[in-house]
PDB file of N, CA and C in Angstrom:
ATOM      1  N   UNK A   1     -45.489  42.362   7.445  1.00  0.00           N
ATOM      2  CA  UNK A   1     -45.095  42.328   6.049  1.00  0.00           C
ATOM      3  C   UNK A   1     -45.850  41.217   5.326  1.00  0.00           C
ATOM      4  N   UNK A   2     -45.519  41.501   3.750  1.00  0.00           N
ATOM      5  CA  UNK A   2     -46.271  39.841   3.055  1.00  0.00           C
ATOM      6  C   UNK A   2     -45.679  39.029   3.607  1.00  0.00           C
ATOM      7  N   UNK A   3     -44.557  38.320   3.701  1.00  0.00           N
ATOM      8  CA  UNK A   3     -44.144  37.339   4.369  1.00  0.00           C
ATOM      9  C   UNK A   3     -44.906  36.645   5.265  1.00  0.00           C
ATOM     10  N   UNK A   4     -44.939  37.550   6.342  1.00  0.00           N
ATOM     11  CA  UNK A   4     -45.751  36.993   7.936  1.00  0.00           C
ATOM     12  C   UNK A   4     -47.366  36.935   7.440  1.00  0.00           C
ATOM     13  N   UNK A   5     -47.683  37.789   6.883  1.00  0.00           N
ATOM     14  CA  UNK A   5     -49.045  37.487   6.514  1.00  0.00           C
ATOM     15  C   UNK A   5     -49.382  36.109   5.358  1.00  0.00           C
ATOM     16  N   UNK A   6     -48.191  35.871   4.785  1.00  0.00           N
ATOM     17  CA  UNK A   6     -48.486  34.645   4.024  1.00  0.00           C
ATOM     18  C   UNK A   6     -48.008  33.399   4.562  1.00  0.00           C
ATOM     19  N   UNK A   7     -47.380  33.891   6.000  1.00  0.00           N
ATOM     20  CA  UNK A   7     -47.401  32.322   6.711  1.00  0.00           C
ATOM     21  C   UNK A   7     -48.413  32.151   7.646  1.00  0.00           C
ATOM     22  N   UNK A   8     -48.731  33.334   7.761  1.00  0.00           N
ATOM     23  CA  UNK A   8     -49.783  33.177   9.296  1.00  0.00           C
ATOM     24  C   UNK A   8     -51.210  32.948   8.480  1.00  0.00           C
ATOM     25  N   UNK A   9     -51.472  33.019   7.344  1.00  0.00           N
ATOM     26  CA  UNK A   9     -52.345  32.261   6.290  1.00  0.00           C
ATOM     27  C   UNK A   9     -52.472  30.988   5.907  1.00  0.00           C
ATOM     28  N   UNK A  10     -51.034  30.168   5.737  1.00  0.00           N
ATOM     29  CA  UNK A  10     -50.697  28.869   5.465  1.00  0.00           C
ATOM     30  C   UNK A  10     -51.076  28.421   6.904  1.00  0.00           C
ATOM     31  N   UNK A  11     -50.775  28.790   7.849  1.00  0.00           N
ATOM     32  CA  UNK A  11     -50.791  28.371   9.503  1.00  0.00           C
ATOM     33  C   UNK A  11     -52.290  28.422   9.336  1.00  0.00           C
ATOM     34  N   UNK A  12     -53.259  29.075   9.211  1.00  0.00           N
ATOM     35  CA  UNK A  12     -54.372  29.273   9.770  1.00  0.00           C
ATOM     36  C   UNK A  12     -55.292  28.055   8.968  1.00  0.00           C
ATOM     37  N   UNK A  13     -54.768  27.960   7.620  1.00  0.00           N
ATOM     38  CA  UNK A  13     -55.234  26.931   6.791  1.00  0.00           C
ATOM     39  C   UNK A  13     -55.051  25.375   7.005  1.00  0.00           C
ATOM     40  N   UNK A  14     -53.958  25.271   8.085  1.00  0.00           N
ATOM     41  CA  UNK A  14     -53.624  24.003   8.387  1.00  0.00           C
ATOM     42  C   UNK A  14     -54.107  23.762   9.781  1.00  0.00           C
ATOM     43  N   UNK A  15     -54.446  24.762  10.379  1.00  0.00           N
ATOM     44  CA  UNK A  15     -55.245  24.394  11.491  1.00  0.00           C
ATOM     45  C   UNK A  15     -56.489  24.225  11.496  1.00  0.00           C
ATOM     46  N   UNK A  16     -57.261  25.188  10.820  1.00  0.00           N
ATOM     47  CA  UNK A  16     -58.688  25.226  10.226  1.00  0.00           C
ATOM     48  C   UNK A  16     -59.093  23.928   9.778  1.00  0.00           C
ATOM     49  N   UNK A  17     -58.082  22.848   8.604  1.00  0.00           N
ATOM     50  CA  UNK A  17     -58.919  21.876   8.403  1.00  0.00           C
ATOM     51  C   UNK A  17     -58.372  20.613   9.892  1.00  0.00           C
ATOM     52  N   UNK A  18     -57.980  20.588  10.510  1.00  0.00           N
ATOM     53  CA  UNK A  18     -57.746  19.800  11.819  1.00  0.00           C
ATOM     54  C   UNK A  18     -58.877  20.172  12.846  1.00  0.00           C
ATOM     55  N   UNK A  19     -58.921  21.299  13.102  1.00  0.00           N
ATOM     56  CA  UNK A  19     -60.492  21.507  14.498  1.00  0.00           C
ATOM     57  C   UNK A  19     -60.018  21.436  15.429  1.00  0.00           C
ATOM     58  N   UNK A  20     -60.215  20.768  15.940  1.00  0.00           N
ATOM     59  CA  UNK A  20     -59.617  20.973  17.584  1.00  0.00           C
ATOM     60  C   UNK A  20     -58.210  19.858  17.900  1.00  0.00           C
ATOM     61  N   UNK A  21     -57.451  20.147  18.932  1.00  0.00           N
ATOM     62  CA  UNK A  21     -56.877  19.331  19.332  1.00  0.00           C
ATOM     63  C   UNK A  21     -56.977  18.180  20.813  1.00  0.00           C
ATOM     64  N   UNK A  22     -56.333  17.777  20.842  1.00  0.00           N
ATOM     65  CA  UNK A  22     -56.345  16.420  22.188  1.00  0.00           C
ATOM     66  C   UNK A  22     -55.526  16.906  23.095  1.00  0.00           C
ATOM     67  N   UNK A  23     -54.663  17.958  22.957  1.00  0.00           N
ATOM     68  CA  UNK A  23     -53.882  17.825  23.757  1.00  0.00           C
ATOM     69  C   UNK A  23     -52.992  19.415  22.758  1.00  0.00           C
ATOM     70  N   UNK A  24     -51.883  20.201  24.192  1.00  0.00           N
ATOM     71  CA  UNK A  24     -50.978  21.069  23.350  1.00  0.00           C
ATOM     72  C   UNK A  24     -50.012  20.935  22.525  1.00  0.00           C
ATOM     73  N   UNK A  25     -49.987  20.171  23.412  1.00  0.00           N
ATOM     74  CA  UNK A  25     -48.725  18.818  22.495  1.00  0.00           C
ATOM     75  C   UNK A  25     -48.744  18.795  21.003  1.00  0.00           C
ATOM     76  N   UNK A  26     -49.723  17.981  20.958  1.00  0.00           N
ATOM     77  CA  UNK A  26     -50.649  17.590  19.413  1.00  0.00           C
ATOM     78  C   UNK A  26     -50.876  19.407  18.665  1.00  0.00           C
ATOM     79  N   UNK A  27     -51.069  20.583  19.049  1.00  0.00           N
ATOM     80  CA  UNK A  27     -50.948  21.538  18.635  1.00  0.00           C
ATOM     81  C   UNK A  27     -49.801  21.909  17.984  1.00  0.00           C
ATOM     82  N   UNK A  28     -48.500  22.240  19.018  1.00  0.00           N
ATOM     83  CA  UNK A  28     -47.367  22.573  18.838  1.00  0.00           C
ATOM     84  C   UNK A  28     -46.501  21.109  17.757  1.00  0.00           C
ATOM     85  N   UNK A  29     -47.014  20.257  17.583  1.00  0.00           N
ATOM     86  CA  UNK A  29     -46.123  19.596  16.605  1.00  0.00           C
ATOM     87  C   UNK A  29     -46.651  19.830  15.496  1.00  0.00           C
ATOM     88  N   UNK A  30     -48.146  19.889  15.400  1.00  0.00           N
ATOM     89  CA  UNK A  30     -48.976  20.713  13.765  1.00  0.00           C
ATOM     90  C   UNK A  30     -48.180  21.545  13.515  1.00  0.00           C
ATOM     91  N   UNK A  31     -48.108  22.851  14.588  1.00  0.00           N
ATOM     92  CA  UNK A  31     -47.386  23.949  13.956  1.00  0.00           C
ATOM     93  C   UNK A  31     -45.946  23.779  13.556  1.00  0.00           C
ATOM     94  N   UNK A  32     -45.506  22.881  14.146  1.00  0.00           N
ATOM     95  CA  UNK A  32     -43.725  22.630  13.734  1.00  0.00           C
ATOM     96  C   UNK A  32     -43.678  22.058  12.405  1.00  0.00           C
ATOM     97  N   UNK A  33     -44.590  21.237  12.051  1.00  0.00           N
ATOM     98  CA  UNK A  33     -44.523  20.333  11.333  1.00  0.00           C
ATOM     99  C   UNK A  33     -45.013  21.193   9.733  1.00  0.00           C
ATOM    100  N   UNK A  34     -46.092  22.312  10.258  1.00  0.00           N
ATOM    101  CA  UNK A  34     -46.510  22.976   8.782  1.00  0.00           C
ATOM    102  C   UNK A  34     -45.428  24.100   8.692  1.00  0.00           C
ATOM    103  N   UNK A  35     -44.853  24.693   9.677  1.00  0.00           N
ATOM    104  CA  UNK A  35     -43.797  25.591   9.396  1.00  0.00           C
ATOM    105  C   UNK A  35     -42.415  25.184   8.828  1.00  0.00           C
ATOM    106  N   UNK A  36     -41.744  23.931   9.523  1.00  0.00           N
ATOM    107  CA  UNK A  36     -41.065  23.134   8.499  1.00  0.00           C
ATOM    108  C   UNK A  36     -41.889  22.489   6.442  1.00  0.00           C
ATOM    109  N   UNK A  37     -42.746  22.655   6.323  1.00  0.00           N
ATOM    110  CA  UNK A  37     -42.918  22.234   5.086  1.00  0.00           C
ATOM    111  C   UNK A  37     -43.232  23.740   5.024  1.00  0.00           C
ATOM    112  N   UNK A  38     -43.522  24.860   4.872  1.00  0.00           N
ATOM    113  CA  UNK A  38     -43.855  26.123   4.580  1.00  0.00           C
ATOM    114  C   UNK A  38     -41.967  26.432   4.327  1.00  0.00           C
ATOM    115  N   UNK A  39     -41.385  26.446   5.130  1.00  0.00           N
ATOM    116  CA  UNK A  39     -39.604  27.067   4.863  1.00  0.00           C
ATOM    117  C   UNK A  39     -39.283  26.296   3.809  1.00  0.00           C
ATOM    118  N   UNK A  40     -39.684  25.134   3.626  1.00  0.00           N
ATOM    119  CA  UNK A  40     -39.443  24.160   2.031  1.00  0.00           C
ATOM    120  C   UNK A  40     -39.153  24.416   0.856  1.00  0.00           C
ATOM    121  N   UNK A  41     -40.670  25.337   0.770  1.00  0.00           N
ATOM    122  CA  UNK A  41     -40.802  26.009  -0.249  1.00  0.00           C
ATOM    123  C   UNK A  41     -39.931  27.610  -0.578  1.00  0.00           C
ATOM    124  N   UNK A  42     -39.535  27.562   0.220  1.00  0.00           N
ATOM    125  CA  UNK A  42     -38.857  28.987   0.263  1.00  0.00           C
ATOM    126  C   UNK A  42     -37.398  29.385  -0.869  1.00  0.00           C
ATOM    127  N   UNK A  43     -37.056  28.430  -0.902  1.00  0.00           N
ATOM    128  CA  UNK A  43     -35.944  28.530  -1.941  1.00  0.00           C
ATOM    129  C   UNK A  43     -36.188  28.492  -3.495  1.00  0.00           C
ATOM    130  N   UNK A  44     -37.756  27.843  -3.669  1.00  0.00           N
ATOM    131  CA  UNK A  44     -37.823  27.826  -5.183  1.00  0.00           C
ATOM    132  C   UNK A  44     -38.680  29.181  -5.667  1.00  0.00           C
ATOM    133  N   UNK A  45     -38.455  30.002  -5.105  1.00  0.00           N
ATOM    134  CA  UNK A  45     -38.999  31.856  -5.844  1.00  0.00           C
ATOM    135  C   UNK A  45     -37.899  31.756  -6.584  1.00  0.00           C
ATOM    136  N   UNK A  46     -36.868  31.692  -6.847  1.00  0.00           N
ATOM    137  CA  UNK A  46     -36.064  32.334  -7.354  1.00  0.00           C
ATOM    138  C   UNK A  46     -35.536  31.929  -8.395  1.00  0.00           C
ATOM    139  N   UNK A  47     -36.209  30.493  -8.509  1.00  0.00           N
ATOM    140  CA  UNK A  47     -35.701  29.170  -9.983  1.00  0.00           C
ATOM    141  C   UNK A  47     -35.056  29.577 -10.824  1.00  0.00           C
ATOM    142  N   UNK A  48     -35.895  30.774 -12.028  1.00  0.00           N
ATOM    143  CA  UNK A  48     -35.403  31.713 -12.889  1.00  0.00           C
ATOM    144  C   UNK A  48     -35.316  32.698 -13.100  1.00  0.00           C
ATOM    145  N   UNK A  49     -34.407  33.034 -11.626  1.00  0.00           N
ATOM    146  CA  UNK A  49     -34.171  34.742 -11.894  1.00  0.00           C
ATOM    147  C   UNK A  49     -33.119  34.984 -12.485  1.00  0.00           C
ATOM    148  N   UNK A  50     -31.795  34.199 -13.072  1.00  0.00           N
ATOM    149  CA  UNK A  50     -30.733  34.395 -13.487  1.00  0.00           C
ATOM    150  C   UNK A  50     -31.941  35.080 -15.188  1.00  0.00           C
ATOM    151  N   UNK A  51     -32.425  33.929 -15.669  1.00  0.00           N
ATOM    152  CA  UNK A  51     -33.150  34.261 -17.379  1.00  0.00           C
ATOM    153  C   UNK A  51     -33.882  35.268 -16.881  1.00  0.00           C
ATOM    154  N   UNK A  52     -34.367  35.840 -15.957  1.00  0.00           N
ATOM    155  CA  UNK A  52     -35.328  37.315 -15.825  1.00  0.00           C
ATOM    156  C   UNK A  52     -34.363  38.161 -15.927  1.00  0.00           C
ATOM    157  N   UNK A  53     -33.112  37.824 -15.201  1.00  0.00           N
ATOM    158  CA  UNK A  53     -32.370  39.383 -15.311  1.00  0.00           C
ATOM    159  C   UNK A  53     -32.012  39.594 -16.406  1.00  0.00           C
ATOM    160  N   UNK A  54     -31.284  38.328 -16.812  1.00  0.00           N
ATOM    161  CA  UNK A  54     -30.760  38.498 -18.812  1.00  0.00           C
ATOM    162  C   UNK A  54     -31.884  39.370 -19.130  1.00  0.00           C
ATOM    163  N   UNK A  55     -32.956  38.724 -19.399  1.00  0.00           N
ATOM    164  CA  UNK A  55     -34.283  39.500 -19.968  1.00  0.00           C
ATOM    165  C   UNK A  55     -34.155  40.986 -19.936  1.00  0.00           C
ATOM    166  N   UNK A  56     -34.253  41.602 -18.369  1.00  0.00           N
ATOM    167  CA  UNK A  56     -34.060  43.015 -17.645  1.00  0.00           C
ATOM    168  C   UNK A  56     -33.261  43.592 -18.567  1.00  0.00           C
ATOM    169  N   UNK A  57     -31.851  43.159 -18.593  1.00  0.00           N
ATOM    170  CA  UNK A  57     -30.707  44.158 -18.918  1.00  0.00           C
ATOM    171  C   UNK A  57     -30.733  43.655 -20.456  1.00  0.00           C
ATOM    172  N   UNK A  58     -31.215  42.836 -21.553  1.00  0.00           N
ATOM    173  CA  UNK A  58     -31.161  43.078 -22.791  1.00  0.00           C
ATOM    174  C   UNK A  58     -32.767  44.342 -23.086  1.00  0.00           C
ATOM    175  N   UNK A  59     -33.539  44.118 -22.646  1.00  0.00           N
ATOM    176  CA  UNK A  59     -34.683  45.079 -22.505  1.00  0.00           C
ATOM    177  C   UNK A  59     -34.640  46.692 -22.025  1.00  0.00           C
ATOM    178  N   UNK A  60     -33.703  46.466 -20.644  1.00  0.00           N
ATOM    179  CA  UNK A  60     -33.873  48.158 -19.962  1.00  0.00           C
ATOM    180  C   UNK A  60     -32.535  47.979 -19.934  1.00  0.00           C
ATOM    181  N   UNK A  61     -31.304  47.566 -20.667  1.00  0.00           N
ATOM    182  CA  UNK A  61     -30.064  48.058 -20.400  1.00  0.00           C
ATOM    183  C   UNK A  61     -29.743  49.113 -19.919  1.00  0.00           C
ATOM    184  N   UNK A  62     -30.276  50.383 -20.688  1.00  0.00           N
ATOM    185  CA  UNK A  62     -29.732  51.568 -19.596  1.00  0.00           C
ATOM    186  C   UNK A  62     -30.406  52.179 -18.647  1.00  0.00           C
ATOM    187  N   UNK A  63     -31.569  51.241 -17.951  1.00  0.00           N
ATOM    188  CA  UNK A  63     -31.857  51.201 -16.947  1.00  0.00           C
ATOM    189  C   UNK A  63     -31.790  50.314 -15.814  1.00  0.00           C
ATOM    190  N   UNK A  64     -30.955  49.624 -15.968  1.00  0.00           N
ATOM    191  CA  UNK A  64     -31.298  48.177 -15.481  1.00  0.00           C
ATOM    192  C   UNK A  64     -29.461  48.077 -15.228  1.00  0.00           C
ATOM    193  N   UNK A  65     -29.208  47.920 -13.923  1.00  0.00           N
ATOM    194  CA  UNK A  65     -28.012  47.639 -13.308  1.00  0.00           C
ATOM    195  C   UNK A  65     -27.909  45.916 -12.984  1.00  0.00           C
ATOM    196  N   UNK A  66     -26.864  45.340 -12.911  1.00  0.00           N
ATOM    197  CA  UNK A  66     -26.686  43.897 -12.521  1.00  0.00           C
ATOM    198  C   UNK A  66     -26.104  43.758 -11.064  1.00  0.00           C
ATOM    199  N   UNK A  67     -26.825  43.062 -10.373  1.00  0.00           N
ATOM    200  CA  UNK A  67     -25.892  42.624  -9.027  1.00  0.00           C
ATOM    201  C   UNK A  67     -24.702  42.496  -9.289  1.00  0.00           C
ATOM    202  N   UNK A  68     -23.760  42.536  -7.974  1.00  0.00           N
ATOM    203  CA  UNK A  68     -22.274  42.127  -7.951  1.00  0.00           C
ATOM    204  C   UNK A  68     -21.918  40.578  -7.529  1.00  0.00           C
ATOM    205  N   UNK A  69     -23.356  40.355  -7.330  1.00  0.00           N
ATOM    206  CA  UNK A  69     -22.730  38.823  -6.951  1.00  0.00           C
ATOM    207  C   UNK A  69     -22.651  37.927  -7.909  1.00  0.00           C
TER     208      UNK A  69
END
């Protein structure tokens, strides 16, 4: 999915500028370390979706249903 392809992109970008490693060790904490700051970002997609939906349902009201939550 996009998802995996847009982390395994961020991953490839953070290894690419490092080169090689010393050790696996030194590998596996890169990757912990860019996958913890990659999940970071994960919560701010959604900043202003409450003002997009207003937007939606004054625009496509009678197309445009509202969540129940």
């Amino acid at each position: 999915t996009n998802a995996i392809e847009s982390i395994n992109a961020q991953l490839r970008k953070i290894i690419k500028t490092r080169g090689h490693f010393p050790t696996d060790e030194a590998a596996t904490k890169l990757i912990w370390l860019g996958l913890r700051n990659i999940t970071a970002n994960w919560g701010h997609a959604a900043h202003d979706w409450k003002v997009a939906m207003n937007q939606f349902a004054i625009l496509y009201g009678d197309r445009f249903t509202r969540p129940s939550w």
